[in-house]
N, C-alpha and C. Protein backbone atom coordinates (compact mmCIF):
# COMPACT_ATOMS: atom_id res chain seq x y z
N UNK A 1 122.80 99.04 148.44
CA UNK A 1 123.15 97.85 147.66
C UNK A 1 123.58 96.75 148.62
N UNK A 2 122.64 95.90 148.71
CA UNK A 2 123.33 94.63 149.43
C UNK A 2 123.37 93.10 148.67
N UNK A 3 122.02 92.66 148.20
CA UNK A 3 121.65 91.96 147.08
C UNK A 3 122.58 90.24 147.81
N UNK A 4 121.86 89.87 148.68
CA UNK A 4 122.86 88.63 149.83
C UNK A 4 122.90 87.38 149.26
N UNK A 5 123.51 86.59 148.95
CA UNK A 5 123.25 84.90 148.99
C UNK A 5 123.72 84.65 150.44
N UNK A 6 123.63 83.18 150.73
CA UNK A 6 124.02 82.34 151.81
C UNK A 6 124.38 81.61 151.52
N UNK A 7 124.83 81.37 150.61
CA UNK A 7 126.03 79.84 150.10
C UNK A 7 126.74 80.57 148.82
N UNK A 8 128.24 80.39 149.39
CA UNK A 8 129.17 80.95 148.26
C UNK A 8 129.38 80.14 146.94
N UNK A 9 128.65 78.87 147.13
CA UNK A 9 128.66 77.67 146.15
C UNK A 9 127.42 78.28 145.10
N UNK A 10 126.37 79.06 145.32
CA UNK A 10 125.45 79.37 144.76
C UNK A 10 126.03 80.22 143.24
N UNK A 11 127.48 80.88 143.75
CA UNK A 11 128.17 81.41 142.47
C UNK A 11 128.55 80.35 140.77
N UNK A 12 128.41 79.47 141.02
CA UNK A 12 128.72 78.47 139.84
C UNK A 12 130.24 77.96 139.66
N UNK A 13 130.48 78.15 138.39
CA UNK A 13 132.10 77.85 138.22
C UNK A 13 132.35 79.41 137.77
N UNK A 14 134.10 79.31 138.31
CA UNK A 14 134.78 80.25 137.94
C UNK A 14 134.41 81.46 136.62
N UNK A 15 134.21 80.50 135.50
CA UNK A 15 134.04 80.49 133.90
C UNK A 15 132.50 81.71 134.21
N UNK A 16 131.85 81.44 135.41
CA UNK A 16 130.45 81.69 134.58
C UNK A 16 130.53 83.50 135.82
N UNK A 17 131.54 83.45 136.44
CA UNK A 17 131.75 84.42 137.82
C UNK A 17 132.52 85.72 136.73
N UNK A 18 133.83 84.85 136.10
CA UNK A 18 134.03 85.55 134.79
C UNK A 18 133.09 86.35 133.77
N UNK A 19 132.12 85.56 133.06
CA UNK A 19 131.07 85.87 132.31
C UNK A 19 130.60 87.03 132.98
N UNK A 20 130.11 86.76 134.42
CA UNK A 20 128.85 87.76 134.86
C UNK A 20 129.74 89.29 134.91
N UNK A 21 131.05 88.78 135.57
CA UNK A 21 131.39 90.29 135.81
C UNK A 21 131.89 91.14 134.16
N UNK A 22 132.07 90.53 133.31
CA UNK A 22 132.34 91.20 131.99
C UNK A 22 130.69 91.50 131.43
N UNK A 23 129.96 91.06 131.91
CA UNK A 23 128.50 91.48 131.68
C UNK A 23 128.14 92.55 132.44
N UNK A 24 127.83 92.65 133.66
CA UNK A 24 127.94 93.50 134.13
C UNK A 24 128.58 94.95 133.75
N UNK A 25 129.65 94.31 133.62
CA UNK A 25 130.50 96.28 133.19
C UNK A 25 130.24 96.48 132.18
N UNK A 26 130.03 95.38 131.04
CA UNK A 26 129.79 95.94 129.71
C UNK A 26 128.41 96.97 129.88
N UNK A 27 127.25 96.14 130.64
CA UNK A 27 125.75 96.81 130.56
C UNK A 27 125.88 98.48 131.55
N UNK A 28 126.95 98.31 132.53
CA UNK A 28 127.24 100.04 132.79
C UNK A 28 127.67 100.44 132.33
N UNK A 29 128.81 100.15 131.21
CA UNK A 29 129.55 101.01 130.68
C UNK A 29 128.74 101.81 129.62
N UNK A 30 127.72 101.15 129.26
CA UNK A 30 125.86 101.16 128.38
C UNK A 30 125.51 102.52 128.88
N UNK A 31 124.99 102.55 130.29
CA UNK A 31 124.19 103.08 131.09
C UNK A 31 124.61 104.43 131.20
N UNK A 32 125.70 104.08 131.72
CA UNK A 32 126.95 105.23 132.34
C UNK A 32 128.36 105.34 131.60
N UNK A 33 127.81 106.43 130.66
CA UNK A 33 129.74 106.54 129.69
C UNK A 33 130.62 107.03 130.36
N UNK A 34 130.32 107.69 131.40
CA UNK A 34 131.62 108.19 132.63
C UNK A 34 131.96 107.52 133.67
N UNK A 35 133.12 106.95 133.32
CA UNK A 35 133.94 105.63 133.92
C UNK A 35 133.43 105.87 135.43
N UNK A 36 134.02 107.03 135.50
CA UNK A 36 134.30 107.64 137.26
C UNK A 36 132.97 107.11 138.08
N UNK A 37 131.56 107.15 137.38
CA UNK A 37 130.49 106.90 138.08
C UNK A 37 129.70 105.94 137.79
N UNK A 38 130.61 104.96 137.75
CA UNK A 38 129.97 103.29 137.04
C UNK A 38 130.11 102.94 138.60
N UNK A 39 129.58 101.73 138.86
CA UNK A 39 129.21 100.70 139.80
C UNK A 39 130.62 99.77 138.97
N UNK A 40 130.14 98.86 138.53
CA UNK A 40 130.97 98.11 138.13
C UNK A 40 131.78 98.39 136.88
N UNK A 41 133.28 97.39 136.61
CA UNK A 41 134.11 97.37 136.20
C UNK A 41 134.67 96.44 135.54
N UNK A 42 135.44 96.43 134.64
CA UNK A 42 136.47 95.04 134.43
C UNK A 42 137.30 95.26 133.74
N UNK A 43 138.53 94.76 133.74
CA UNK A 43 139.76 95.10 133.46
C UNK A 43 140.20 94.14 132.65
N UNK A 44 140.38 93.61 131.77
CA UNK A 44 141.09 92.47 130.98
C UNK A 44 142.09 92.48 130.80
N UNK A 45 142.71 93.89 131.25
CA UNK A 45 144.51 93.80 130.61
C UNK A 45 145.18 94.00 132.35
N UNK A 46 144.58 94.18 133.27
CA UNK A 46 145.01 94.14 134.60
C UNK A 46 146.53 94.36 134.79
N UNK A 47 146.66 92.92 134.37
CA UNK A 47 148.19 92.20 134.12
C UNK A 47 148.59 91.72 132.85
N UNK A 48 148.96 92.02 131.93
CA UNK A 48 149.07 91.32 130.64
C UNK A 48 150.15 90.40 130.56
N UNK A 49 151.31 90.46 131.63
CA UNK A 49 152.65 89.73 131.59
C UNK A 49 152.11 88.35 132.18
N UNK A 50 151.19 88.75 133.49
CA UNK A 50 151.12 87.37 134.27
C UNK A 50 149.67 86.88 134.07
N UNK A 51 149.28 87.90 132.86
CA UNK A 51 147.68 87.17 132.22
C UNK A 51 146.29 87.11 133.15
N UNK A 52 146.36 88.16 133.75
CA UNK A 52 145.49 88.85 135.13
C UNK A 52 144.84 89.82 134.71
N UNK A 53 143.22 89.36 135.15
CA UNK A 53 142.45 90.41 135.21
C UNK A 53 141.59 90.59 136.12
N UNK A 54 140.87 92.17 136.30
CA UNK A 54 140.20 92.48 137.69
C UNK A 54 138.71 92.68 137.13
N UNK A 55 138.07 92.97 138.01
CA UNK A 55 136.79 93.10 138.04
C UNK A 55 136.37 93.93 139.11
N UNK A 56 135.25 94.95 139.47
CA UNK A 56 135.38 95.55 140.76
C UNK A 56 133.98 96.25 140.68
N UNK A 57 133.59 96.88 141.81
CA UNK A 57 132.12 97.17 141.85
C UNK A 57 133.05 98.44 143.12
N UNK A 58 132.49 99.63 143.07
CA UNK A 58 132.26 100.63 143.70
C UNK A 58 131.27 101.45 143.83
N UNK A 59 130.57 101.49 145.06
CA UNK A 59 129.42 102.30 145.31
C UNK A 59 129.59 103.66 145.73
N UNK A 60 130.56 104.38 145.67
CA UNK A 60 130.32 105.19 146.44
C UNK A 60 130.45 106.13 147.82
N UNK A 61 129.78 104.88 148.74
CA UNK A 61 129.49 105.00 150.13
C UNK A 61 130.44 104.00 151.00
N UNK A 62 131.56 103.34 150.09
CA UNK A 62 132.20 102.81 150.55
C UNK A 62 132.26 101.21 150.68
N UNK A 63 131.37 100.83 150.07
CA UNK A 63 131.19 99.42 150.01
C UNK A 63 131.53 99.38 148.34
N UNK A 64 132.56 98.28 148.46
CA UNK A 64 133.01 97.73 147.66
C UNK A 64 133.41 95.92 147.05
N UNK A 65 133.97 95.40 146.22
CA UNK A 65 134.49 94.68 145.39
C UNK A 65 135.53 94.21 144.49
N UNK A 66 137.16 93.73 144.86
CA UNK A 66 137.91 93.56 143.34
C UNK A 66 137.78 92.10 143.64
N UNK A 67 137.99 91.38 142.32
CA UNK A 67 138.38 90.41 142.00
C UNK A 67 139.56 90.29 140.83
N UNK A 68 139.68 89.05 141.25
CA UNK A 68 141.32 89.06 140.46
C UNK A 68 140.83 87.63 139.70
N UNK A 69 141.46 87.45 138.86
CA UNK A 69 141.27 85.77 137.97
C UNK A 69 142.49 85.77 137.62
N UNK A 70 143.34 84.93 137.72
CA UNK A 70 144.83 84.48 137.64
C UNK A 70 145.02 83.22 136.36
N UNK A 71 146.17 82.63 136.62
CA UNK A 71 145.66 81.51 135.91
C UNK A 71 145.69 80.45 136.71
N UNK A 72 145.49 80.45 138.00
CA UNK A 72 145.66 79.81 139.20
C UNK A 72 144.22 79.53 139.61
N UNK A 73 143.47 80.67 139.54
CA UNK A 73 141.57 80.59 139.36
C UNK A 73 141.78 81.84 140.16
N UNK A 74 140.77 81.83 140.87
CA UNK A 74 140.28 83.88 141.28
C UNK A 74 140.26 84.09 142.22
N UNK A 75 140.50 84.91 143.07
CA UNK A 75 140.29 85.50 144.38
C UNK A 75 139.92 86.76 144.57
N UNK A 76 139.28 87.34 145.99
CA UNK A 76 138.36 88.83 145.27
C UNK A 76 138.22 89.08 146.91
N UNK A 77 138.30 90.12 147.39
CA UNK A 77 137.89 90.88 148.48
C UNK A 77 136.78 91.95 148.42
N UNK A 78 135.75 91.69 149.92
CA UNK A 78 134.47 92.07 149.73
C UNK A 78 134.55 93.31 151.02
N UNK A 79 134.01 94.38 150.86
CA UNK A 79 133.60 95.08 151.82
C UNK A 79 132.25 95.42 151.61
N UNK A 80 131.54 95.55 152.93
CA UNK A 80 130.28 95.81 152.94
C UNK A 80 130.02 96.63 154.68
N UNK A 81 130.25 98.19 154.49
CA UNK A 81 129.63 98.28 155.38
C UNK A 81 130.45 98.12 156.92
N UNK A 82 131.05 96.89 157.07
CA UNK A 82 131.51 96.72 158.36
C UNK A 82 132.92 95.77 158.06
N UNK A 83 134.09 96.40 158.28
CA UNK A 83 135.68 95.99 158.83
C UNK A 83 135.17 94.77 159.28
N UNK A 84 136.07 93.87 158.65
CA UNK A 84 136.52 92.27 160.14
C UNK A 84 136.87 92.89 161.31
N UNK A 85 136.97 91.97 161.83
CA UNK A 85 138.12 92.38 163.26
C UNK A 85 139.11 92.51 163.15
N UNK A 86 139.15 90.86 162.30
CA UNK A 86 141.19 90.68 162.41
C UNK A 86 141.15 90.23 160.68
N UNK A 87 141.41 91.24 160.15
CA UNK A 87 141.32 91.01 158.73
C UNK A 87 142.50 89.95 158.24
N UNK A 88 143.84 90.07 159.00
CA UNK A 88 144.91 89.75 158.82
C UNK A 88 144.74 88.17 158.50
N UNK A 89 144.12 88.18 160.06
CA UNK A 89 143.58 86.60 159.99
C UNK A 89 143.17 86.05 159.02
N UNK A 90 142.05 86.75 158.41
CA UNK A 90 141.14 85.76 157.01
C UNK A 90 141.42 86.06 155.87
N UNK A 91 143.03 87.06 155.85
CA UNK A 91 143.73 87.23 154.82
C UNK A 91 144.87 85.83 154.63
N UNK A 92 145.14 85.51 156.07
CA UNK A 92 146.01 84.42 156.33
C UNK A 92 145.98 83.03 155.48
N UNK A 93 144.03 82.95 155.71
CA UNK A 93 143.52 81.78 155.08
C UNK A 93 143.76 81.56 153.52
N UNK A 94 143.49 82.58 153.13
CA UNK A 94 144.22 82.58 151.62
C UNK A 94 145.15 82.24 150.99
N UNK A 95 145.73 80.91 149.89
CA UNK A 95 146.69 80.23 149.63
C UNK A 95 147.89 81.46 149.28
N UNK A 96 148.91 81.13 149.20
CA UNK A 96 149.96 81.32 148.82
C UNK A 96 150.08 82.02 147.34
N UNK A 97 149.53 81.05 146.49
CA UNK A 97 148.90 81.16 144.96
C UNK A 97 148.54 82.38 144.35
N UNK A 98 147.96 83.06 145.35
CA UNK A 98 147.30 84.17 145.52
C UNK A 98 148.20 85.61 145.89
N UNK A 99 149.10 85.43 145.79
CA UNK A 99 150.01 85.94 146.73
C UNK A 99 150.15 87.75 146.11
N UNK A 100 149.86 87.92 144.80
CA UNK A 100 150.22 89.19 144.30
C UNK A 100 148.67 89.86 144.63
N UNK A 101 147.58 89.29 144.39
CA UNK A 101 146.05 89.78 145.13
C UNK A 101 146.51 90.12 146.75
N UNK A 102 147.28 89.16 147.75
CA UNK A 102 146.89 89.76 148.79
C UNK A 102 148.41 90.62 149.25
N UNK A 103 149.07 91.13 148.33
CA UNK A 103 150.14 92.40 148.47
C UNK A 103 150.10 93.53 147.54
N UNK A 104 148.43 93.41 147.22
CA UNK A 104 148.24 94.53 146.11
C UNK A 104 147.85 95.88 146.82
N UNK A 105 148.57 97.06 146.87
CA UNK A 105 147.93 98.32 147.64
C UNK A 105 146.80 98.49 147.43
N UNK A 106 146.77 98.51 145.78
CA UNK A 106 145.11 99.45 145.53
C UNK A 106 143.79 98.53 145.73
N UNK A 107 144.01 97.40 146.36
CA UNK A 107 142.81 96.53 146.80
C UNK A 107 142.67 96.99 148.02
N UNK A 108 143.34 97.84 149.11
CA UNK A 108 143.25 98.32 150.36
C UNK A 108 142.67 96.76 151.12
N UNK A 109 143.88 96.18 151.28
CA UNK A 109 143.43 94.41 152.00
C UNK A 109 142.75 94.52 152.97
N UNK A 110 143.64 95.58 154.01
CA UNK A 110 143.34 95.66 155.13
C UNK A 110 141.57 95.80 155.83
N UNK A 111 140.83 96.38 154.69
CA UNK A 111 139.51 97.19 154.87
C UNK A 111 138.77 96.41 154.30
N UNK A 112 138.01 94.76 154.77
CA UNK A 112 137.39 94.08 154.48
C UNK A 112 136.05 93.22 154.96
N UNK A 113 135.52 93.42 154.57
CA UNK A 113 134.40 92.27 155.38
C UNK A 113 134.83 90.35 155.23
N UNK A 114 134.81 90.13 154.27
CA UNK A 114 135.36 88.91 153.65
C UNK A 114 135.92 88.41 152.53
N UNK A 115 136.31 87.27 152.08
CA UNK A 115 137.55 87.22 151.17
C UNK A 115 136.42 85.81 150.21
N UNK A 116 136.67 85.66 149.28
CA UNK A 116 136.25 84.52 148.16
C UNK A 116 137.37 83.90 147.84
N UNK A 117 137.80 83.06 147.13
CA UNK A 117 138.60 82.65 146.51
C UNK A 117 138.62 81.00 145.57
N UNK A 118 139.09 80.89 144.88
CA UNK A 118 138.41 79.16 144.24
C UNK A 118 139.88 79.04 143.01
N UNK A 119 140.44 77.47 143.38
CA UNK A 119 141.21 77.51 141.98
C UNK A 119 140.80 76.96 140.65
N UNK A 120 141.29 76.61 139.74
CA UNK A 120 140.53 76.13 139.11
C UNK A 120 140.53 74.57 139.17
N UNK A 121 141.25 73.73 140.02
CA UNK A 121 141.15 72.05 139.79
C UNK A 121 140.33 71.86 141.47
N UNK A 122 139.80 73.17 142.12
CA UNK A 122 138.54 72.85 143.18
C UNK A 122 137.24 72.92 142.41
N UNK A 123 136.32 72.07 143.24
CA UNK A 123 135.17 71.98 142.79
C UNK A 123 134.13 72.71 143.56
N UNK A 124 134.75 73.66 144.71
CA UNK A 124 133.83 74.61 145.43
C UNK A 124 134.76 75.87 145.72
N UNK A 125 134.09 76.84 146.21
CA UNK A 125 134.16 77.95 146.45
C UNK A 125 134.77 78.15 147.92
N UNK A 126 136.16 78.93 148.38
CA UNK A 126 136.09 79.04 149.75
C UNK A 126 136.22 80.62 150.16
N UNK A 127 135.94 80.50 151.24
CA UNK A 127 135.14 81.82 152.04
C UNK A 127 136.15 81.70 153.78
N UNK A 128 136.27 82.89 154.03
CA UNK A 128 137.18 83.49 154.82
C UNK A 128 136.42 84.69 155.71
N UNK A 129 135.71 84.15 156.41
CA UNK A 129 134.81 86.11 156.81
C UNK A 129 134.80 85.79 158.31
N UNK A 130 134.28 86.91 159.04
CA UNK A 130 133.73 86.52 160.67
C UNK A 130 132.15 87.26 160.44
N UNK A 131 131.51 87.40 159.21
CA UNK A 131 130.24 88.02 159.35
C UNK A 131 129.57 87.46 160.60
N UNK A 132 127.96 87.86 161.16
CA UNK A 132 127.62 87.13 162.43
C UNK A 132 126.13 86.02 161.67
N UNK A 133 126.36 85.81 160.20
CA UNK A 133 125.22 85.59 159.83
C UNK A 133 125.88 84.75 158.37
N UNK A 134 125.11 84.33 157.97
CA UNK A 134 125.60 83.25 156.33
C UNK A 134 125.42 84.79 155.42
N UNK A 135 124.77 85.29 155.48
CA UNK A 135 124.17 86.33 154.67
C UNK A 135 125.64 87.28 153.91
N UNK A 136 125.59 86.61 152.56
CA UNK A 136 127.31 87.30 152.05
C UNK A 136 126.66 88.48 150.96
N UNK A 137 126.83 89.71 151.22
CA UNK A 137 126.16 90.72 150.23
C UNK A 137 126.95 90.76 149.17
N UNK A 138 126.38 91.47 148.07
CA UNK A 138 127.03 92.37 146.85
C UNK A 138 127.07 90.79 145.82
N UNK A 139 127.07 89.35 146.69
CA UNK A 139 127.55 88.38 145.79
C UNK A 139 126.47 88.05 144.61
N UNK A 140 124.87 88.14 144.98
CA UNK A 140 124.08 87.91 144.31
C UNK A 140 124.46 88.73 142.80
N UNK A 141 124.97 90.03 142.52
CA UNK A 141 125.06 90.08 141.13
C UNK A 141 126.32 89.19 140.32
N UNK A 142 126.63 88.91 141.18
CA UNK A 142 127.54 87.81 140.59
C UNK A 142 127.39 86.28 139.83
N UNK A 143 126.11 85.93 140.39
CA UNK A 143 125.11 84.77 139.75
C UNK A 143 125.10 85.10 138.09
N UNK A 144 124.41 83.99 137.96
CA UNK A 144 123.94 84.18 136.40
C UNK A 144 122.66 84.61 135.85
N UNK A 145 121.72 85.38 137.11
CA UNK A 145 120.86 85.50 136.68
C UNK A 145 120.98 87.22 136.85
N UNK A 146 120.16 87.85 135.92
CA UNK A 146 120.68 89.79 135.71
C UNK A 146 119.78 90.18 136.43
N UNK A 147 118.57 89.48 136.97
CA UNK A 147 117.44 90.53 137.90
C UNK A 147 117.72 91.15 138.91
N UNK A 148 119.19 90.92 139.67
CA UNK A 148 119.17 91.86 140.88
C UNK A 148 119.68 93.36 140.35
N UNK A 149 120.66 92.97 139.16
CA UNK A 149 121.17 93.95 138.53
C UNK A 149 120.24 95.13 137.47
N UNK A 150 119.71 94.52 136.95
CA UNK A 150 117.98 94.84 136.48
C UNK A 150 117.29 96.05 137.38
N UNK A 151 117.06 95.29 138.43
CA UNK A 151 116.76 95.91 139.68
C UNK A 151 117.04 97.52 140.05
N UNK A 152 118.25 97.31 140.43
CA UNK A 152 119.43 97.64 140.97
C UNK A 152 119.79 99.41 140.11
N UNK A 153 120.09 98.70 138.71
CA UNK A 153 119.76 99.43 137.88
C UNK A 153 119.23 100.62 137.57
N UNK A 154 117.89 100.25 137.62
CA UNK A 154 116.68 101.29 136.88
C UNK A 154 116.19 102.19 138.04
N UNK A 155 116.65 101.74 139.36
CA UNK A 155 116.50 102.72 140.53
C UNK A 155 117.54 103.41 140.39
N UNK A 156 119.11 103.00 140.09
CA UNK A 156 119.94 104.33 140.30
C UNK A 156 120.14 105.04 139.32
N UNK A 157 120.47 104.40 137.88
CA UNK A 157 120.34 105.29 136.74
C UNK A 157 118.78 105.28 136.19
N UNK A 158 117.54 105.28 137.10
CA UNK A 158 116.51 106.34 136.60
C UNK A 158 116.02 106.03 135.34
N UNK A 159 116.15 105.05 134.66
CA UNK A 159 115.91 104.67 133.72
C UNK A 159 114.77 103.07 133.43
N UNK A 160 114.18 102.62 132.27
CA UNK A 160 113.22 101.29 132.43
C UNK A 160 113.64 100.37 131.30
N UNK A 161 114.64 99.47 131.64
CA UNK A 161 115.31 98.71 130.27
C UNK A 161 114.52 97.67 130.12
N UNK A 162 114.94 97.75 128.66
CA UNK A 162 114.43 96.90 128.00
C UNK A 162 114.97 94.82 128.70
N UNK A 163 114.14 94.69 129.63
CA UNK A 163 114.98 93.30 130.21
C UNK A 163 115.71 92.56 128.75
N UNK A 164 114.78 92.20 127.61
CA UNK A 164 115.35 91.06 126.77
C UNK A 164 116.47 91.75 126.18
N UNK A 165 116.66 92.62 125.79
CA UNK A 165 117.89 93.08 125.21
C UNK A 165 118.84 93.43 126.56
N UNK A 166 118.86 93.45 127.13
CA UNK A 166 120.11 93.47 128.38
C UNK A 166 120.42 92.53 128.55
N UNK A 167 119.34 91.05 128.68
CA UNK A 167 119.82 90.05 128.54
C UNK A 167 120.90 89.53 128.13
N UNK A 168 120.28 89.65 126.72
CA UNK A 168 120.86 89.66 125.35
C UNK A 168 122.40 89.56 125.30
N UNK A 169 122.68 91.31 125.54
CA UNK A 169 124.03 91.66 126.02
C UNK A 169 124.74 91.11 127.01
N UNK A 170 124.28 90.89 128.05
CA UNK A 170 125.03 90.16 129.17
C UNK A 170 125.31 89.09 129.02
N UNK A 171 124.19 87.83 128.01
CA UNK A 171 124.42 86.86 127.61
C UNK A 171 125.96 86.73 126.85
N UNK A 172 125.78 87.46 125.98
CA UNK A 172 126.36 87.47 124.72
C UNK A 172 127.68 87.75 124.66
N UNK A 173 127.91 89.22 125.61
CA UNK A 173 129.01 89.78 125.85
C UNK A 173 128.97 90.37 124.40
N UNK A 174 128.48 90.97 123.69
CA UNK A 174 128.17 91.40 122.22
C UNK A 174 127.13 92.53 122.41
N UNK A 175 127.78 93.41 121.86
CA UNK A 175 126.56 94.50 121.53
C UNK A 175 126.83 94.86 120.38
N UNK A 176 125.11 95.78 119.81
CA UNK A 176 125.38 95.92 118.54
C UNK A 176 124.13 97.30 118.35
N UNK A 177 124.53 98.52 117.37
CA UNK A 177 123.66 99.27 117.61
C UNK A 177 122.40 99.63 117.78
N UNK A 178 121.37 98.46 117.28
CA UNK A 178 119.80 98.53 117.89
C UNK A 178 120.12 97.79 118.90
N UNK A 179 120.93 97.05 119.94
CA UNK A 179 120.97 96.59 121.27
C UNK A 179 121.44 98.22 121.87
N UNK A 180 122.06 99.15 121.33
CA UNK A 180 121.96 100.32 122.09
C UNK A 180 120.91 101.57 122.36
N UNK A 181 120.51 101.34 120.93
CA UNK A 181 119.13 102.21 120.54
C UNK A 181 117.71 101.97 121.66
N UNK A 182 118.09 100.75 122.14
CA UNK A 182 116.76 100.19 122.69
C UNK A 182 117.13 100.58 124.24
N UNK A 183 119.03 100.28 124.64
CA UNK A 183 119.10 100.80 126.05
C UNK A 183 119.83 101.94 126.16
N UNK A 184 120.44 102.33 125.84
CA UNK A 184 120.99 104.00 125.79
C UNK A 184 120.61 104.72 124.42
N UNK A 185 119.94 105.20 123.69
CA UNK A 185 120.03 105.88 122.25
C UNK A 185 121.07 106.89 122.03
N UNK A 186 121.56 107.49 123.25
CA UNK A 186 122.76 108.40 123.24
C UNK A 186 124.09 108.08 122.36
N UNK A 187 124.06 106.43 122.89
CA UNK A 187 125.44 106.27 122.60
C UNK A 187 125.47 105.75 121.36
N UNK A 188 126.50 105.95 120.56
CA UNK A 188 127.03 104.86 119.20
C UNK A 188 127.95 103.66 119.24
N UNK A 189 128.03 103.09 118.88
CA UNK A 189 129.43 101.50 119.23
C UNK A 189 130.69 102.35 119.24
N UNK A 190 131.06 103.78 118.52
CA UNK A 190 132.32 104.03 118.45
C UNK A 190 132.26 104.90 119.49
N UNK A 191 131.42 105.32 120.23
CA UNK A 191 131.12 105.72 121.76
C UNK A 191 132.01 104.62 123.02
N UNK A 192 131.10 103.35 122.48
CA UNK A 192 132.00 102.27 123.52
C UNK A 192 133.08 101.38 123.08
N UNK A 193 133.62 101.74 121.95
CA UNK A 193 134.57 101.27 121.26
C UNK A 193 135.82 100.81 122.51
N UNK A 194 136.33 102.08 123.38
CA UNK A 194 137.27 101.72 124.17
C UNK A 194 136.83 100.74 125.47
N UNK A 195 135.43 101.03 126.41
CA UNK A 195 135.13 100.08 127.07
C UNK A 195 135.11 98.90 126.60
N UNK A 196 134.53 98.23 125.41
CA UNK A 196 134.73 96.85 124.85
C UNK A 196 136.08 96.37 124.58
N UNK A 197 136.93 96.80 124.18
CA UNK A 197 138.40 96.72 124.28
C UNK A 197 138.53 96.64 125.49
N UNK A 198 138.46 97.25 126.76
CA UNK A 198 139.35 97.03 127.94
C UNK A 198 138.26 95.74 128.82
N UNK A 199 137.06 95.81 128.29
CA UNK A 199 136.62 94.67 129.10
C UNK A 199 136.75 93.11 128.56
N UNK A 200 136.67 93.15 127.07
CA UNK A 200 136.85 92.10 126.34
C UNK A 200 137.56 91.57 125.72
């Protein structure tokens, strides 16, 4: 899984980084009813006091993803593959604002390739890495478009979805039982009753 852009601006606004990742987990949580072996994630109740939620992608093999959305706007740490040098450093760069994302244990700070972050009264995206190349992985499913995820997909869970109805869902953030019939038939809505609650 690498799936690269080269401009962190290519992500959109906050609002639509939101969207993708509650799309995303909704369409694995579809795929894959056992939490433990989903790719992606999302958390809506994170924080309920300070109104925080996560988002996260785990492969596995060690390359990973959390993001955080505050009400400050979002920040998210990326591993791929290869440690910074001086992580500390491009943890440094990171506002203040941010401050409970970068003293969170279970984000393991220390073990990063690069950092995202954007508030909400900026009008771009900033980036914190020493990669040796523009090339920022894992970010492309983060776009608004589902084909890498599509992709991505039907090679690991083995399966040939229906593109317009995944769409659909990811669009929508809505599912409904012939949107399941068509991509899992296994499952029933009172199957994903609890994933839609914790993602939405």
């Amino acid at each position: 899984m690498n799936h690269y852009i080269h401009d962190v601006n290519a992500l959109g606004s906050i609002e639509s980084v939101l969207h993708s990742s509650r799309g995303l987990a909704l369409l694995d949580a579809i795929f894959m009813p056992e939490w433990e072996f989903r790719y992606f994630s999302f958390n809506s109740k994170w924080n309920i006091e300070k109104r925080e939620m996560m988002a996260s992608m785990r492969d596995g093999q060690g390359n990973e993803y959390f993001l955080i959305f505050t009400l400050t706007g979002v920040v998210g740490k990326f591993l791929y593959e290869k440690n910074a040098e001086k992580p500390l450093e491009l943890l440094s760069q990171i506002p203040n604002e941010f401050s409970s994302f970068k003293s969170e244990p279970a984000f393991d700070i220390q073990n990063t390739s690069f950092f995202i972050w954007r508030k909400n009264n900026e009008k771009n995206w900033c980036l914190a890495h020493d990669l040796p190349n523009n090339r920022l992985p894992m970010l492309a499913f983060l776009e608004t478009d589902l084909g890498h995820y599509i992709e991505w997909a039907e090679r690991y869970y083995d399966v040939e979805i229906e593109t317009e109805v995944a769409q659909k869902v990811f669009s929508s953030l809505r599912v409904t039982q012939d949107d399941l019939s068509s991509l899992n038939p296994e499952l029933t809505l009172d199957d994903l009753l609890g994933d839609i609650r914790e993602i939405l």
